[in-house]
Protein backbone atom coordinates (compact mmCIF):
# COMPACT_ATOMS: atom_id res chain seq x y z
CA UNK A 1 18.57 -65.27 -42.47
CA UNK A 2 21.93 -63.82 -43.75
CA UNK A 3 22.14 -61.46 -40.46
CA UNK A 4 21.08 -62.85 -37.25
CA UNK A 5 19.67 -59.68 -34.52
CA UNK A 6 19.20 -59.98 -31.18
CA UNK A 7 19.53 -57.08 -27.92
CA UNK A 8 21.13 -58.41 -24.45
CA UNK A 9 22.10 -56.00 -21.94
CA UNK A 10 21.45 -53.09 -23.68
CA UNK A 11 23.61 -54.91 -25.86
CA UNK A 12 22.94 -54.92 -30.25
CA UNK A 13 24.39 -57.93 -31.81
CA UNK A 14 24.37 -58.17 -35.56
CA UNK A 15 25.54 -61.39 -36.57
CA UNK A 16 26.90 -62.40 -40.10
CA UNK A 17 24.90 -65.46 -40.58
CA UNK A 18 26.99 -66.95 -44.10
CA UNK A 19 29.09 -69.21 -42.79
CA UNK A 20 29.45 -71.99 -45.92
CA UNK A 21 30.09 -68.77 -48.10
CA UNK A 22 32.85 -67.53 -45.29
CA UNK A 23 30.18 -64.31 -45.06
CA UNK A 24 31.15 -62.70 -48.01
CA UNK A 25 29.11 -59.70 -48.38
CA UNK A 26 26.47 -59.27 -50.95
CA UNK A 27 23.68 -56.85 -51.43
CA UNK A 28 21.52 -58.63 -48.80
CA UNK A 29 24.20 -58.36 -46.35
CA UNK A 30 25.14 -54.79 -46.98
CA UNK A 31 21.21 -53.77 -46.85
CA UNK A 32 20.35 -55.88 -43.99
CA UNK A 33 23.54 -53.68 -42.15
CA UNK A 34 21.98 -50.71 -43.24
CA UNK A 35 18.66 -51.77 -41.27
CA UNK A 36 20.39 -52.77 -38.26
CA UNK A 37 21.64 -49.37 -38.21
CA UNK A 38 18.28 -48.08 -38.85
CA UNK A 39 16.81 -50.05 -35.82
CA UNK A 40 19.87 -49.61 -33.05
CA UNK A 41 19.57 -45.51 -33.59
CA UNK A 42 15.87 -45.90 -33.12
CA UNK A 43 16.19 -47.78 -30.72
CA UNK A 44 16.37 -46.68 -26.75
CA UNK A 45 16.96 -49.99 -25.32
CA UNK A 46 20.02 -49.92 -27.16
CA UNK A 47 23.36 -48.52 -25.87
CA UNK A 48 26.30 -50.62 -28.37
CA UNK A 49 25.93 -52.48 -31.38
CA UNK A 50 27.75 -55.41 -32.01
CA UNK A 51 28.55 -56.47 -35.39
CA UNK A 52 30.39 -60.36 -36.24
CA UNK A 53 30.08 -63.23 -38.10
CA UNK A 54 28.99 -66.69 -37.92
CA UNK A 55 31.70 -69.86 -38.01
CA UNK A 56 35.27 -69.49 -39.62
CA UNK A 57 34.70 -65.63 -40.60
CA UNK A 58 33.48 -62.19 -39.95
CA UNK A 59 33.72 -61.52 -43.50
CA UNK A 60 36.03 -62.69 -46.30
CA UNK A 61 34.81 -59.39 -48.43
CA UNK A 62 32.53 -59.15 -51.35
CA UNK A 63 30.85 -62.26 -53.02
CA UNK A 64 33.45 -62.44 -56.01
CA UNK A 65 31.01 -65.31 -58.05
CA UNK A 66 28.00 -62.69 -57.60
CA UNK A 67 30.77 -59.98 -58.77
CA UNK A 68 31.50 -61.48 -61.71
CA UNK A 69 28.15 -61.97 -62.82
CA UNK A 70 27.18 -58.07 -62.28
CA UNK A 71 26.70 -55.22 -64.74
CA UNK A 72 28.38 -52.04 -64.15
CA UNK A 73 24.96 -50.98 -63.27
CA UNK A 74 24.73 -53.53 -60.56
CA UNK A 75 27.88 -53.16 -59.15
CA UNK A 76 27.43 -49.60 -58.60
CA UNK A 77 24.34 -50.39 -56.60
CA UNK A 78 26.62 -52.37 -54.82
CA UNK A 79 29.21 -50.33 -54.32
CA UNK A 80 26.97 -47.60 -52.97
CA UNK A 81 25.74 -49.39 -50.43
CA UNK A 82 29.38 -49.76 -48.90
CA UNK A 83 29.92 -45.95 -48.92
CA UNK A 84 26.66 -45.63 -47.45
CA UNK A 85 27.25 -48.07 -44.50
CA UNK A 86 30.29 -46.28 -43.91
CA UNK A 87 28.64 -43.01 -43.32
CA UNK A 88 25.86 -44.20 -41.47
CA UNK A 89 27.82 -46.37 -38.71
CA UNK A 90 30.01 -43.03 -38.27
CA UNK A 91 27.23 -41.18 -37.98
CA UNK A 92 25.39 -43.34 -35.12
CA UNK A 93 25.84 -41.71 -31.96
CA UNK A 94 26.21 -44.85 -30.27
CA UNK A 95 29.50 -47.01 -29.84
CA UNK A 96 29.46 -49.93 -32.44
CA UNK A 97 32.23 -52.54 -31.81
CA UNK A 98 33.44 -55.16 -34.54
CA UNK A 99 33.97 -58.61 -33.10
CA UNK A 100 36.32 -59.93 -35.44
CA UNK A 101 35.69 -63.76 -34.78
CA UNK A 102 38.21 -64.78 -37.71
CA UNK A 103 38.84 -63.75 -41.55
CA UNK A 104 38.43 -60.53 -41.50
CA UNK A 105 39.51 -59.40 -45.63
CA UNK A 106 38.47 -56.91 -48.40
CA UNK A 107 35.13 -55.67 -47.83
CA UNK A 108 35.12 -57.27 -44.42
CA UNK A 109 38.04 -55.78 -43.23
CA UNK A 110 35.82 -52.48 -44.26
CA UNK A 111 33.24 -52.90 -42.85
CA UNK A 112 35.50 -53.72 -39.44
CA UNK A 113 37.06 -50.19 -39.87
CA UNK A 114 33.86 -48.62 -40.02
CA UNK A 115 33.25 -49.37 -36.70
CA UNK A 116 34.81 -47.81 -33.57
CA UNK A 117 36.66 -50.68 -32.01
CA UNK A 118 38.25 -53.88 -33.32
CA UNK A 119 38.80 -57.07 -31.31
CA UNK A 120 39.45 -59.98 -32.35
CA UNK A 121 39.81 -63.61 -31.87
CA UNK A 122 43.54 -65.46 -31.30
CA UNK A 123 42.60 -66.96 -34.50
CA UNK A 124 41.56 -64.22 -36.58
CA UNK A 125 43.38 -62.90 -39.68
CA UNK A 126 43.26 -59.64 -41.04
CA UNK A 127 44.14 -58.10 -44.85
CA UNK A 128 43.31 -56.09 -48.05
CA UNK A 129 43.47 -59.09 -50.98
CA UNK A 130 41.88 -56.68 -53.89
CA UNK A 131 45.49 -56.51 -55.49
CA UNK A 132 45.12 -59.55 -56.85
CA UNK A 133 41.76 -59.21 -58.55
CA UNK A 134 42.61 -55.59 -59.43
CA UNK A 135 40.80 -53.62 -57.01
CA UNK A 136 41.22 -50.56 -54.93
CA UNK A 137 39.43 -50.40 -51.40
CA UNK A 138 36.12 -48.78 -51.07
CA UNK A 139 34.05 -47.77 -48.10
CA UNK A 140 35.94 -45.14 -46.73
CA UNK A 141 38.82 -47.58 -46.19
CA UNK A 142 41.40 -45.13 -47.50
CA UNK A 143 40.69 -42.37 -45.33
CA UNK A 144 39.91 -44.89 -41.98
CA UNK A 145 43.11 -47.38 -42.30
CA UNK A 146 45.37 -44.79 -42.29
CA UNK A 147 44.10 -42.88 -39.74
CA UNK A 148 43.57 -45.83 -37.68
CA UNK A 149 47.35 -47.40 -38.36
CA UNK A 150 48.94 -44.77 -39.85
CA UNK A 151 50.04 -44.03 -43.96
CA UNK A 152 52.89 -46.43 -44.75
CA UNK A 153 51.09 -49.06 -42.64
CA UNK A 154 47.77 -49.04 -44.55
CA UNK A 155 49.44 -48.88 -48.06
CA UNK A 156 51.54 -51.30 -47.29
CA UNK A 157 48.87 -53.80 -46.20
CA UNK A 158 46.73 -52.98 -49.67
CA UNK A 159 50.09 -53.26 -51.80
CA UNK A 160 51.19 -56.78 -50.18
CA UNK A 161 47.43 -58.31 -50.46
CA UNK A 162 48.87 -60.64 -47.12
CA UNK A 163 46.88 -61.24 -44.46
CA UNK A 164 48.24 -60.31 -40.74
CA UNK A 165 47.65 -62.24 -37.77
CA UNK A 166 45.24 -61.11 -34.94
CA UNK A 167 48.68 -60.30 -32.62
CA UNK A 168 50.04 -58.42 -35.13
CA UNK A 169 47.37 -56.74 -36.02
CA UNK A 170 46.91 -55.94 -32.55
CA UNK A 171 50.94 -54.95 -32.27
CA UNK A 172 50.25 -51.78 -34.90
CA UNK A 173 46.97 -50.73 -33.32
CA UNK A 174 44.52 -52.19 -35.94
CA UNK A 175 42.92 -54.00 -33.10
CA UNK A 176 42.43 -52.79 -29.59
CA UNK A 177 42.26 -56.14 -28.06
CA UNK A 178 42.66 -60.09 -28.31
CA UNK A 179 41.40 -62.82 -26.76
CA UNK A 180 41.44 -66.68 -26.76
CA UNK A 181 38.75 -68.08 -29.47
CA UNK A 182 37.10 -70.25 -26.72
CA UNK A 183 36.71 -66.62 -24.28
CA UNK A 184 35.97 -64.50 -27.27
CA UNK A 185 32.61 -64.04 -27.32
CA UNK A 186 32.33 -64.18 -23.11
CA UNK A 187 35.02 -60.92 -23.67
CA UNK A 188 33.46 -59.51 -26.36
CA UNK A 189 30.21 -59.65 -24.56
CA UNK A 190 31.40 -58.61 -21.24
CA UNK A 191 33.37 -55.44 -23.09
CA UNK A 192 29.91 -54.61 -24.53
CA UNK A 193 27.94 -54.93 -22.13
CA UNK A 194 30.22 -52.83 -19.81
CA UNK A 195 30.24 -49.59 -22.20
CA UNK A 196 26.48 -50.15 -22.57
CA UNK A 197 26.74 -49.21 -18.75
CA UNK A 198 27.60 -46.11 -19.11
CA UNK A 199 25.50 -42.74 -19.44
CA UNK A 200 24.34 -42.84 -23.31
CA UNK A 201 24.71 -38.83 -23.51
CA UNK A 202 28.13 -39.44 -22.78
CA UNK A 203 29.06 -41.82 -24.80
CA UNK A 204 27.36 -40.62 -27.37
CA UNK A 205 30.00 -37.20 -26.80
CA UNK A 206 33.00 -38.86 -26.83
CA UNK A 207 32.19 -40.60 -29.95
CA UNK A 208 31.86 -37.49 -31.53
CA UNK A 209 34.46 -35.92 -29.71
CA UNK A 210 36.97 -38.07 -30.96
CA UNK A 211 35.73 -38.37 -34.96
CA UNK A 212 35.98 -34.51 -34.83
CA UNK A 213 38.83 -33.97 -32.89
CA UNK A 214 40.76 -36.34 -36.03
CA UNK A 215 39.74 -34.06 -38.79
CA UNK A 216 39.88 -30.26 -36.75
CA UNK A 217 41.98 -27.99 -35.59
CA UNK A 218 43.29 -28.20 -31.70
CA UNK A 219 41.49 -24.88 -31.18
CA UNK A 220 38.21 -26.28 -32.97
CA UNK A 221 38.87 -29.46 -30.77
CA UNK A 222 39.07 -27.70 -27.25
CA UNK A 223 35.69 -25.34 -28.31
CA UNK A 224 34.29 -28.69 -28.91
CA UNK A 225 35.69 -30.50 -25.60
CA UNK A 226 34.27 -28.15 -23.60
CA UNK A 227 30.96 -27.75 -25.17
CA UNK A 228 30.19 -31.48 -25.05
CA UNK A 229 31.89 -31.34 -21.22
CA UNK A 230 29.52 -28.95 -19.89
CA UNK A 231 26.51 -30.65 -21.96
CA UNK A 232 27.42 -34.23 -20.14
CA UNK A 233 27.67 -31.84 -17.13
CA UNK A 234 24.33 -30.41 -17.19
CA UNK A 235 22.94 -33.96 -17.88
CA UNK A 236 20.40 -35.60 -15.16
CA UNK A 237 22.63 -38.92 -15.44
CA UNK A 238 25.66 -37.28 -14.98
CA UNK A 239 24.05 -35.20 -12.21
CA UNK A 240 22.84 -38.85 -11.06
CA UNK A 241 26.15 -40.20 -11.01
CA UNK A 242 28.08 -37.71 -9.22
CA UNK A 243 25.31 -37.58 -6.44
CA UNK A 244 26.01 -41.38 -6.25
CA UNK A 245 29.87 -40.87 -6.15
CA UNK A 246 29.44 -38.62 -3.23
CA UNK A 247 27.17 -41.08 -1.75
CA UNK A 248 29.05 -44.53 -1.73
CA UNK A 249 32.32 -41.62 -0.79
CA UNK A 250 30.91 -40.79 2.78
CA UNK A 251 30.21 -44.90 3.52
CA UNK A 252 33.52 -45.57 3.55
């Protein structure tokens, strides 16, 4: 089983499962991520997916010995299937959170930016090594790296093909958070499990909130904000949660 699926807590975790091979991505790992979008946004169980990776890795990119043996034909395919993973994890309207347990490079480091949140293990390291082999990102990287660590940042990393560590990638904002290896998945899980909490309408708002507040206008962005406001507003779990606010207020 290349991806490993199981729900806790309202809690999605898709789990790299190709540790000898450091989980470098082939077509069975890019279609299997395709599913497990499939299944979490059909899911109502499911509040956040999770996605990581199994021993030493999240994902060390692309399977270069299956690469080399492709035709252009095949590598398309391939290639597709990034671009489409890209679009689809944006487009779930539920928070997906990569758990960068350690190499996280080339296609990995991707896949990592497709998601909304990075955090990583103390141990984890971070880069863009297609310089080497003559590559240029794919997968939206372009447009997310940059917006997530700014221009100069992002072309430096993909210039200089060297990894970062996990505190330095958490220094410039590539990561949100890092944690010991031995507490990482405890955090990770505990993180989760605590945005899985919250109202589902609402998260599923500020998601959206925030991918179209990076690409509009501040006028576009405030008609927005207050559209999705007064739609959390008029929600019974928001409704719900004020009348408990009030509630546990007056017992105190």
């Amino acid at each position: 089983m290349t991806i490993e699926y199981k729900v806790q807590d309202k809690v999605a975790w898709a789990t790299l499962n190709r540790p000898e091979a450091l989980n470098a991505l082939n077509d069975e790992h890019l279609t299997g991520l395709l599913e497990v979008v499939d299944k979490v946004r059909n899911d109502a169980g499911v509040h956040v997916l999770v996605i990581s990776g199994t021993g030493r890795a999240f994902s060390v990119g692309g399977d270069i010995k299956e690469m080399h043996g492709s035709t252009d034909e095949q590598f398309h395919v391939t290639a597709n299937y990034y671009q489409r993973l890209t679009q689809e994890l944006r487009a779930l309207d539920k928070p997906v959170i990569a758990a960068l347990n350690g190499l996280t490079l080339g296609g990995g480091l991707e896949v990592a930016c497709m998601c909304d949140v990075r955090v990583a293990a103390a141990s984890a390291k971070l880069g863009l090594p297609d310089a080497p082999l003559g590559f240029s990102p794919t997968g939206g990287l372009t447009f997310l790296l940059q917006r997530i660590i700014g221009f100069g940042r992002s072309l430096h990393m993909a210039l200089d093909a060297e990894p970062v560590s996990a505190a330095e990638a958490e220094r410039i904002g590539l990561v949100t958070r890092v944690t010991a290896d031995e507490d990482f998945l405890a955090d990770t899980h505990a993180f989760a499990a605590k945005v899985a909490s919250w109202s589902r309408g609402g998260m599923a708002r500020t998601k959206a909130a925030f991918y179209g507040a990076s690409e509009a206008s501040f006028e576009d962005t405030l008609a927005l904000e207050a559209r999705f406001d007064l739609e959390c507003f008029q929600s019974a779990e928001t409704r719900q949660a004020l009348a408990d606010f009030v509630e546990s207020r007056k017992k105190k």
